[in-house]
Protein backbone atom coordinates (compact mmCIF):
# COMPACT_ATOMS: atom_id res chain seq x y z
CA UNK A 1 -14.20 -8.87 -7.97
CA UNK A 2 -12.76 -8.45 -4.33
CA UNK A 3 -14.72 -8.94 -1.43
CA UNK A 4 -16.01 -4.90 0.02
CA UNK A 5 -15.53 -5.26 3.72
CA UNK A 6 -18.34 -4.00 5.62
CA UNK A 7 -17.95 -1.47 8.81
CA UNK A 8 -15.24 -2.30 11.19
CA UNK A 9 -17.62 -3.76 13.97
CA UNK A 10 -19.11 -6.19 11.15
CA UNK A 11 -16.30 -7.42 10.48
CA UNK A 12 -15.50 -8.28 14.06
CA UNK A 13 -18.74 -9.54 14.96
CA UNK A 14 -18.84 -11.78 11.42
CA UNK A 15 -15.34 -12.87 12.49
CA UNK A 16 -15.29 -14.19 16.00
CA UNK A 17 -19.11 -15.74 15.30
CA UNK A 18 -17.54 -17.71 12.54
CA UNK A 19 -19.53 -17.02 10.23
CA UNK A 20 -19.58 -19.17 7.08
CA UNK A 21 -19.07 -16.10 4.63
CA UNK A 22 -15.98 -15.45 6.06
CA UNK A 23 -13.64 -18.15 5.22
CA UNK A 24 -11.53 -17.20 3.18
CA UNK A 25 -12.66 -13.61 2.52
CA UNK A 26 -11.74 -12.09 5.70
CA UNK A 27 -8.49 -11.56 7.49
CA UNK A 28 -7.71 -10.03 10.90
CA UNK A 29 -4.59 -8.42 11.63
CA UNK A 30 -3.96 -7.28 15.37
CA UNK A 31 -1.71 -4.46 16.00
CA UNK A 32 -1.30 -5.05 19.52
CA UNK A 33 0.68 -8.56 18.69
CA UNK A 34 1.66 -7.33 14.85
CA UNK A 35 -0.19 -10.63 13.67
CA UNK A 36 -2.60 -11.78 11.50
CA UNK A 37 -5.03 -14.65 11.64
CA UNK A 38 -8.02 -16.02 9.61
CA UNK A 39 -11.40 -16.97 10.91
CA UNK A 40 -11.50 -20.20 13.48
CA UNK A 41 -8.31 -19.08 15.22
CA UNK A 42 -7.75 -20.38 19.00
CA UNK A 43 -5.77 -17.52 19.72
CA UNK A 44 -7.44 -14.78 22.33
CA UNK A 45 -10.03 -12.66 21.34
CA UNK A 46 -8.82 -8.80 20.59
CA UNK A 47 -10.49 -6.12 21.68
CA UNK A 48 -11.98 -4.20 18.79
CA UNK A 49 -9.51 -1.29 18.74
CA UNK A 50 -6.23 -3.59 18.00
CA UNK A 51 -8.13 -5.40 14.66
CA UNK A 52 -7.36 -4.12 11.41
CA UNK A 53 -9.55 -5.87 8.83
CA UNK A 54 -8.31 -7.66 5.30
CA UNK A 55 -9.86 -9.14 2.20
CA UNK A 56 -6.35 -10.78 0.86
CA UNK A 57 -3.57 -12.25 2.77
CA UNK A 58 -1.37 -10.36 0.41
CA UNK A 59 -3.20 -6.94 2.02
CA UNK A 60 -1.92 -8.41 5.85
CA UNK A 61 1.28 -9.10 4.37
CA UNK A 62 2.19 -5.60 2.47
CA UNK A 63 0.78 -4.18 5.76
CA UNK A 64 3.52 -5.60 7.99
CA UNK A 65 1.46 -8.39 9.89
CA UNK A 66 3.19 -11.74 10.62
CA UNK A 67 1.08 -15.08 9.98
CA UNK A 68 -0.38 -16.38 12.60
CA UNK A 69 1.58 -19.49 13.88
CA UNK A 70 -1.91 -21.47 15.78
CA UNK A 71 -4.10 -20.60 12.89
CA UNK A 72 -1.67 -21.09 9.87
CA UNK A 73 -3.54 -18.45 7.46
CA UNK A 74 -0.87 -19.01 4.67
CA UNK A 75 -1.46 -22.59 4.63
CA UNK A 76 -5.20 -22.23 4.41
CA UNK A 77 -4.87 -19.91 1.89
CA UNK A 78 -3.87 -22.53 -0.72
CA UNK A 79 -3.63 -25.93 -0.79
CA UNK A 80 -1.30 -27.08 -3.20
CA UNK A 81 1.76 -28.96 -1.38
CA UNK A 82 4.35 -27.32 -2.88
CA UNK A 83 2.68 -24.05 -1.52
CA UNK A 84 2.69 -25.70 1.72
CA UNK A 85 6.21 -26.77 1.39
CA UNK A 86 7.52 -23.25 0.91
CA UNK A 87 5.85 -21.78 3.67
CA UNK A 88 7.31 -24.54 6.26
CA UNK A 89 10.56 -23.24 4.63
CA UNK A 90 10.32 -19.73 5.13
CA UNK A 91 8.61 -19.79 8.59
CA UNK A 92 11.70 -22.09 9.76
CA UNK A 93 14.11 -19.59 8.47
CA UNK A 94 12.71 -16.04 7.87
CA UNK A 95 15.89 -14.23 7.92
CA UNK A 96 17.21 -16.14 4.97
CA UNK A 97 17.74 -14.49 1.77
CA UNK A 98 15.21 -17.27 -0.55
CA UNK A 99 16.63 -17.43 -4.33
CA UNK A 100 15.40 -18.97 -7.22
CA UNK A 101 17.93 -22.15 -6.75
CA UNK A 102 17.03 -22.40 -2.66
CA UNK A 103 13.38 -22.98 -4.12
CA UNK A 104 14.69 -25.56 -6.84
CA UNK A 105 16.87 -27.29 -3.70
CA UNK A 106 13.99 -28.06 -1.95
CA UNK A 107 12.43 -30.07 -4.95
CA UNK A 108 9.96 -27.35 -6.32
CA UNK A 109 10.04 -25.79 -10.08
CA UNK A 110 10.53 -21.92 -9.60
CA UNK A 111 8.46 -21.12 -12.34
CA UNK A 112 5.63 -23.43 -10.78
CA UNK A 113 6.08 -21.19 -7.53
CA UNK A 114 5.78 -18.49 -9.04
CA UNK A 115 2.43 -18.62 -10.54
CA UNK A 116 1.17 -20.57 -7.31
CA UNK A 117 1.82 -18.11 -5.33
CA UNK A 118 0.63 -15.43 -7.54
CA UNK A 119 -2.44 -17.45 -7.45
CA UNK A 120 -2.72 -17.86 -4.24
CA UNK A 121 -1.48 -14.60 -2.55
CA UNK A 122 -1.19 -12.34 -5.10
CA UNK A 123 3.06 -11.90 -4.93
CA UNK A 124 5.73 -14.57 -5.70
CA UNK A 125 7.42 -16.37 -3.03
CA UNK A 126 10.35 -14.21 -3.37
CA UNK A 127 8.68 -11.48 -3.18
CA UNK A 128 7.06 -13.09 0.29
CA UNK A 129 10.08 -13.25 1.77
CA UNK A 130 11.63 -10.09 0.36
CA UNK A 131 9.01 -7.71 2.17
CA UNK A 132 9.64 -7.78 5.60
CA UNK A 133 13.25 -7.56 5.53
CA UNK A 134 13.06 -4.39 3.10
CA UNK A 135 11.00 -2.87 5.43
CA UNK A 136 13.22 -3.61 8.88
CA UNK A 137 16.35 -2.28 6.81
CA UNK A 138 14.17 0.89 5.77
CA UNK A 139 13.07 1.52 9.56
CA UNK A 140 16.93 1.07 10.70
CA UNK A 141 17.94 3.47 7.56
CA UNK A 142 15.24 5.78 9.24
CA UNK A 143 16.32 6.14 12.62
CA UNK A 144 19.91 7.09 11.22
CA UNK A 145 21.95 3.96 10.78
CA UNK A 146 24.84 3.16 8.31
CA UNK A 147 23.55 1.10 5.31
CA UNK A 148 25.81 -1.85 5.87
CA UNK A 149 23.77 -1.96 9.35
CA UNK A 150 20.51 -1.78 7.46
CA UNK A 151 21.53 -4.38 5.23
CA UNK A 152 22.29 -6.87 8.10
CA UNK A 153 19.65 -6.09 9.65
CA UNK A 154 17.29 -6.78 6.99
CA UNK A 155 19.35 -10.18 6.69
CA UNK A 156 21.41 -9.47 3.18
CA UNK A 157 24.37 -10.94 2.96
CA UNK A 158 25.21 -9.15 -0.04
CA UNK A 159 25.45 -4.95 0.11
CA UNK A 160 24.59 -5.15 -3.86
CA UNK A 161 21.47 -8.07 -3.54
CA UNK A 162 19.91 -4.86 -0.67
CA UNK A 163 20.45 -2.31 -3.07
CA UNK A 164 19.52 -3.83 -5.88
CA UNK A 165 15.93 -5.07 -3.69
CA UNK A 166 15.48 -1.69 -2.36
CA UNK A 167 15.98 -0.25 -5.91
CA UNK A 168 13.11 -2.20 -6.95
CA UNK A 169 10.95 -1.30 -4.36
CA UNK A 170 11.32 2.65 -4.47
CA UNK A 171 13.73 3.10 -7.23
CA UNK A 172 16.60 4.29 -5.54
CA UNK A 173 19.42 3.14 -3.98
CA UNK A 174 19.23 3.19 -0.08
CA UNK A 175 22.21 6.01 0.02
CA UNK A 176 20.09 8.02 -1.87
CA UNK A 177 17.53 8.49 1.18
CA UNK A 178 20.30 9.01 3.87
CA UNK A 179 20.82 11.60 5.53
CA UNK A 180 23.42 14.07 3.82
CA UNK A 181 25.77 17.18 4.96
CA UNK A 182 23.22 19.43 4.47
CA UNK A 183 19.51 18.82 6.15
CA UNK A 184 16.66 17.34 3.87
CA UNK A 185 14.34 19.79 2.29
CA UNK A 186 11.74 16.20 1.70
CA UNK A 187 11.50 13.52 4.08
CA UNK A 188 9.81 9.86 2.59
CA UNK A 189 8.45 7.72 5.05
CA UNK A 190 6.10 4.48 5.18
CA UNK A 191 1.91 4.56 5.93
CA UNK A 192 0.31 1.64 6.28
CA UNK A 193 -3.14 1.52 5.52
CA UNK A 194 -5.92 -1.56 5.41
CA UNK A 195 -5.47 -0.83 1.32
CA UNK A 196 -1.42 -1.91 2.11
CA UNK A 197 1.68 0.50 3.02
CA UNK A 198 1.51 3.76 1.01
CA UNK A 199 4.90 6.13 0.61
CA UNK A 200 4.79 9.71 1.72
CA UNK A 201 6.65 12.19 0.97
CA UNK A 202 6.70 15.53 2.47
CA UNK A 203 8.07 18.67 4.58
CA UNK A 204 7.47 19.88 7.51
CA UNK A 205 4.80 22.79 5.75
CA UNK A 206 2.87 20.24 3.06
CA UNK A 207 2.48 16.70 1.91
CA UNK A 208 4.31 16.52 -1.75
CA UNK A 209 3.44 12.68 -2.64
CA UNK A 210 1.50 9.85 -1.70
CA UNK A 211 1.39 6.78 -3.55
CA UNK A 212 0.14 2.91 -2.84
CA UNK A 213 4.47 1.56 -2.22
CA UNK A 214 3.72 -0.96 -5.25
CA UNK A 215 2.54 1.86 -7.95
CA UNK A 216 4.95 0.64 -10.86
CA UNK A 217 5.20 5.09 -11.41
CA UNK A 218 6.41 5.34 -7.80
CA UNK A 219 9.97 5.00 -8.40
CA UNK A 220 9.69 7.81 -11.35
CA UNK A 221 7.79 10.10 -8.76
CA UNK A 222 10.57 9.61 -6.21
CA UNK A 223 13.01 10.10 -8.94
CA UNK A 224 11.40 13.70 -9.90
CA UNK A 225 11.33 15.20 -6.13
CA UNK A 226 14.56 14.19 -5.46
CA UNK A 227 15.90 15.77 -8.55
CA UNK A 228 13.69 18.55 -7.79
CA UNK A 229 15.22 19.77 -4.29
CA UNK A 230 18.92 18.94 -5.53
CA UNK A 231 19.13 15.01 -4.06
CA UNK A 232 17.87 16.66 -0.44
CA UNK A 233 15.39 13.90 0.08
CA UNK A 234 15.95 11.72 3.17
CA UNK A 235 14.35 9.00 5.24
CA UNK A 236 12.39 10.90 8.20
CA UNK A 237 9.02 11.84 9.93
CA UNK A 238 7.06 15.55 9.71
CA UNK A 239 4.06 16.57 10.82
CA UNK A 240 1.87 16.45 7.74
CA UNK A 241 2.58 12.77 7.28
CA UNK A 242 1.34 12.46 10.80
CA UNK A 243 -1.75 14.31 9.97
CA UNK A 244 -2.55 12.64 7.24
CA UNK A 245 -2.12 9.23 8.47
CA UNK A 246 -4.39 9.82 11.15
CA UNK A 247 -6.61 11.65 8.25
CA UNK A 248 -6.53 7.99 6.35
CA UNK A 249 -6.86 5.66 9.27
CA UNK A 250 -10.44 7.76 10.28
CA UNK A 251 -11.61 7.55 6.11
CA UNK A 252 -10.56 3.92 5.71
CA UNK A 253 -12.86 3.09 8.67
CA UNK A 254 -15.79 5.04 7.79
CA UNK A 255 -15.40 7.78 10.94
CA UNK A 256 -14.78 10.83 8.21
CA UNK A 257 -13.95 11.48 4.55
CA UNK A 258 -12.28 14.96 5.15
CA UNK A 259 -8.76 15.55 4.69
CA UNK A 260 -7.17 18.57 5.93
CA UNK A 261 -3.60 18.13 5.48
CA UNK A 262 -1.66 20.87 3.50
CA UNK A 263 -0.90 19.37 -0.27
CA UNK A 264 2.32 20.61 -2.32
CA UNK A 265 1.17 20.47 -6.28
CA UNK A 266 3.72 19.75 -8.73
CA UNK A 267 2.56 20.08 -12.28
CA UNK A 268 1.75 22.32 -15.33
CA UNK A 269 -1.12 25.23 -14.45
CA UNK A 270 -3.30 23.06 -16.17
CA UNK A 271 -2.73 19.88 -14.76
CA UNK A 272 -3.19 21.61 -11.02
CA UNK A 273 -6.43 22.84 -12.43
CA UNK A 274 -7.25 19.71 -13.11
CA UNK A 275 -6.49 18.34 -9.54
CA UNK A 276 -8.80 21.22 -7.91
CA UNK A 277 -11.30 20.26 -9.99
CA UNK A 278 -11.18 16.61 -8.25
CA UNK A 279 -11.00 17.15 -5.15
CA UNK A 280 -14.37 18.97 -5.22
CA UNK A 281 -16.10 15.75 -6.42
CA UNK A 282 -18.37 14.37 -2.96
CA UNK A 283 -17.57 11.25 -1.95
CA UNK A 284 -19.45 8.63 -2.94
CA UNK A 285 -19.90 10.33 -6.73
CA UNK A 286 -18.22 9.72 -9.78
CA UNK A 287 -17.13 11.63 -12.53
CA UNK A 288 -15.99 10.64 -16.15
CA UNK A 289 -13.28 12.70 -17.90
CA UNK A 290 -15.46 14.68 -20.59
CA UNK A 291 -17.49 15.81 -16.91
CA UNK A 292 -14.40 17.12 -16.16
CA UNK A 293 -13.18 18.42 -19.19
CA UNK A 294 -16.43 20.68 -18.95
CA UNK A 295 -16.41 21.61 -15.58
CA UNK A 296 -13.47 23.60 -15.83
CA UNK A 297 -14.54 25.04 -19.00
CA UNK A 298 -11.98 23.12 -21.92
CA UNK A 299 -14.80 20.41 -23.51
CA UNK A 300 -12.27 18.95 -26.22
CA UNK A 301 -9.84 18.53 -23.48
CA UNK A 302 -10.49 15.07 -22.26
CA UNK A 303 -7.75 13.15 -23.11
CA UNK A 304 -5.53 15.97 -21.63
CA UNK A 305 -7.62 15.77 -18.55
CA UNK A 306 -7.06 12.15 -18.43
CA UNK A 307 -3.20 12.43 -18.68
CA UNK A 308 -3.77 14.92 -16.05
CA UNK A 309 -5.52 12.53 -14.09
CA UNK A 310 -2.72 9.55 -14.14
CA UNK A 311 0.01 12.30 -13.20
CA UNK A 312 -1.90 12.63 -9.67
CA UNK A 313 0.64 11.85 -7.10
CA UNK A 314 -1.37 12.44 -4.30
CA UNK A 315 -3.74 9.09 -3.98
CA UNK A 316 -7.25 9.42 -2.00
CA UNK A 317 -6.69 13.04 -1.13
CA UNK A 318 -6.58 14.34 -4.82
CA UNK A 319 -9.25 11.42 -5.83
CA UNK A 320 -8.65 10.67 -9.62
CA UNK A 321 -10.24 7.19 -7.90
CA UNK A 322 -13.83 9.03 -8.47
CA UNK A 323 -12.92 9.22 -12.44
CA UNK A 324 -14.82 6.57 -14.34
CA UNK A 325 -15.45 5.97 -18.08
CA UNK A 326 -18.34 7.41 -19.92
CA UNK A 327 -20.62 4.49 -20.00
CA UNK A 328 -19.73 4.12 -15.70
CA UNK A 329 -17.49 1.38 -16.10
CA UNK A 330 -14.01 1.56 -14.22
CA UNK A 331 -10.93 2.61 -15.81
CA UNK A 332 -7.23 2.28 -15.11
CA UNK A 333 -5.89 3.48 -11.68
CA UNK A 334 -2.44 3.92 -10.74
CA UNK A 335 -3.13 2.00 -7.14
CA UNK A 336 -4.42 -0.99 -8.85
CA UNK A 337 -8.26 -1.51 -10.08
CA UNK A 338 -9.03 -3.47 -6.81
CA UNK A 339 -8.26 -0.65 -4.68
CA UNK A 340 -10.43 1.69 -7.51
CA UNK A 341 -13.52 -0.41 -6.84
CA UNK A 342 -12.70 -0.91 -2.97
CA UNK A 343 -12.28 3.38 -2.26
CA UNK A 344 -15.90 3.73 -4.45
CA UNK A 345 -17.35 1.09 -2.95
CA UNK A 346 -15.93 2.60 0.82
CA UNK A 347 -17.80 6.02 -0.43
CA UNK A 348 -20.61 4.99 -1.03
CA UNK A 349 -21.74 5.05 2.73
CA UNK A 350 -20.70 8.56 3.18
CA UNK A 351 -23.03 9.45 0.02
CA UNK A 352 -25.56 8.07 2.02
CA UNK A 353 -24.83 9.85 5.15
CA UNK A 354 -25.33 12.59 3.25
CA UNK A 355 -28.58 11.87 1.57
């Protein structure tokens, strides 16, 4: 079970007192600086506005936050040598493109990295290293450059090893989001939140998708709206992504649970129904599928309304999170099961502002 974070100013006042509770359990990551430390760091103080708060080191990473170089939080994280060996590695030369036979060279089994660092951060060391570059190339690829200056500046080498990265990420090659002759009818763009970077996808009327960047149905989604609007999706910015990451950044820290961004729906008449019906669950309550089978009048429908339910695209704001099994217990979500029992647990204190 992950650790629920408490309210923002908890967290900071649990934090800097040291408290024992926190070790290991809490992570700070400061946006003025775009690091992140652990508790006991000699760095200074932040003020409370510039601390974004973290139960994983993987959440800091997938986030966009840089360890902390005084307080080492990827060394405390784990302490198995080889672990330890690694990072010195990659902190000495962050631009390089790690392979499986780079890890070998420095005298550590690949497959015994692996599951170390699954262990201990919840991604491979490849994958450690992978991240940041991926997203530097995407910003460049954003702000209009050429992918062979995306590609350098994420540090690839190779214009295939970039593709075939960013292919894994998103599921398309990074061509596919430039720019074309005609102007983008979609625009995808990242949103990081303290549950790690989401994908957005929208124009500049209503948000189509928004999806956790590691849902394994992301690149499918993608796939579909581009096909969709004839290949006229594009790296950019509108205004509804704006919206709603401001809408996110006030829910994730307990200020409001209301979203008011504009939503595109793409699905059967059924499957929309479906989606109404969730977002008129409060949160803080739960649901299971037969509840909302009957509330929209088809009882023997469940196990369409749970298809309907994993087709959401449209994470937190449509909240299929508030589905749960029959007997309570908590059932597959697209986002990951962590996140599932983090968003309920988050919602529970607006239930109780409202009681």
């Amino acid at each position: 079970m992950m650790f629920d974070l408490p309210d923002p100013q908890s967290c900071y006042d649990a934090f800097f007192a040291r408290a024992p509770e926190t070790s290991g359990r809490l992570w700070v990551g400061v946006t003025s600086t775009g690091i992140f430390c652990r508790p006991g760091c000699p760095a200074r103080q932040p003020k409370p506005e510039n601390c974004r708060w973290f139960d994983s080191v993987q959440g800091c990473l997938e986030a966009g936050f840089r360890p902390c170089k005084r307080c080492r939080p990827l060394e405390q994280n784990s302490p198995d040598p080889q672990v330890t060996r690694l990072l010195a590695a990659l902190e000495a030369d962050p631009a390089r493109r790690w392979s499986e036979g780079d890890v070998a060279a420095l005298g550590v089994d690949p497959s015994t990295a692996r599951r170390a660092f699954k262990r201990a951060f919840g991604m491979t060391f490849l994958d450690m290293a992978r991240m940041p570059r991926l997203q530097a190339g995407a910003q460049h690829l954003k702000q209009g450059a050429k992918v062979i200056d995306a590609q350098l500046e994420a540090g690839f080498d190779s214009g295939s090893g970039f593709r075939a990265a960013f292919a894994r990420l998103l599921g398309l090659s990074p061509e596919a989001l430039m720019p074309g002759r005609e102007p983008p009818l979609l625009q995808a763009d990242w949103i990081d939140t303290d549950l790690g970077p989401m994908i957005a996808v929208a124009n500049d009327h209503s948000l189509h998708l928004l999806e956790f960047a590691d849902r394994p149905a992301l690149p499918r989604e993608l796939a579909r709206l581009r096909s969709a609007v004839g290949n006229r999706l594009a790296f950019g910015r509108t205004a509804p992504m704006d919206q709603v990451a401001d809408e996110l950044s006030d829910y994730m820290t307990g200020r409001a649970a209301r979203f008011d961004t504009r939503l595109a729906l793409h699905g059967t008449p059924f499957t929309r129904q479906v989606w109404t019906e969730l977002q008129t669950i409060p949160p803080g309550d739960t649901r299971s599928y037969s509840d909302l089978a009957r509330q929209i009048g088809r009882p023997t429908a469940t196990r369409a309304v749970a298809r309907a339910n994993g087709a959401n695209q449209i994470a937190i704001l449509i909240p299929c999170h508030r589905v749960v099994g029959a007997d309570g217990s908590l059932t597959g979500y697209g986002g990951g099961l962590w996140r599932k029992e983090r968003l309920i647990a988050l919602e529970q204190g607006y239930a109780k502002a409202r009681a």
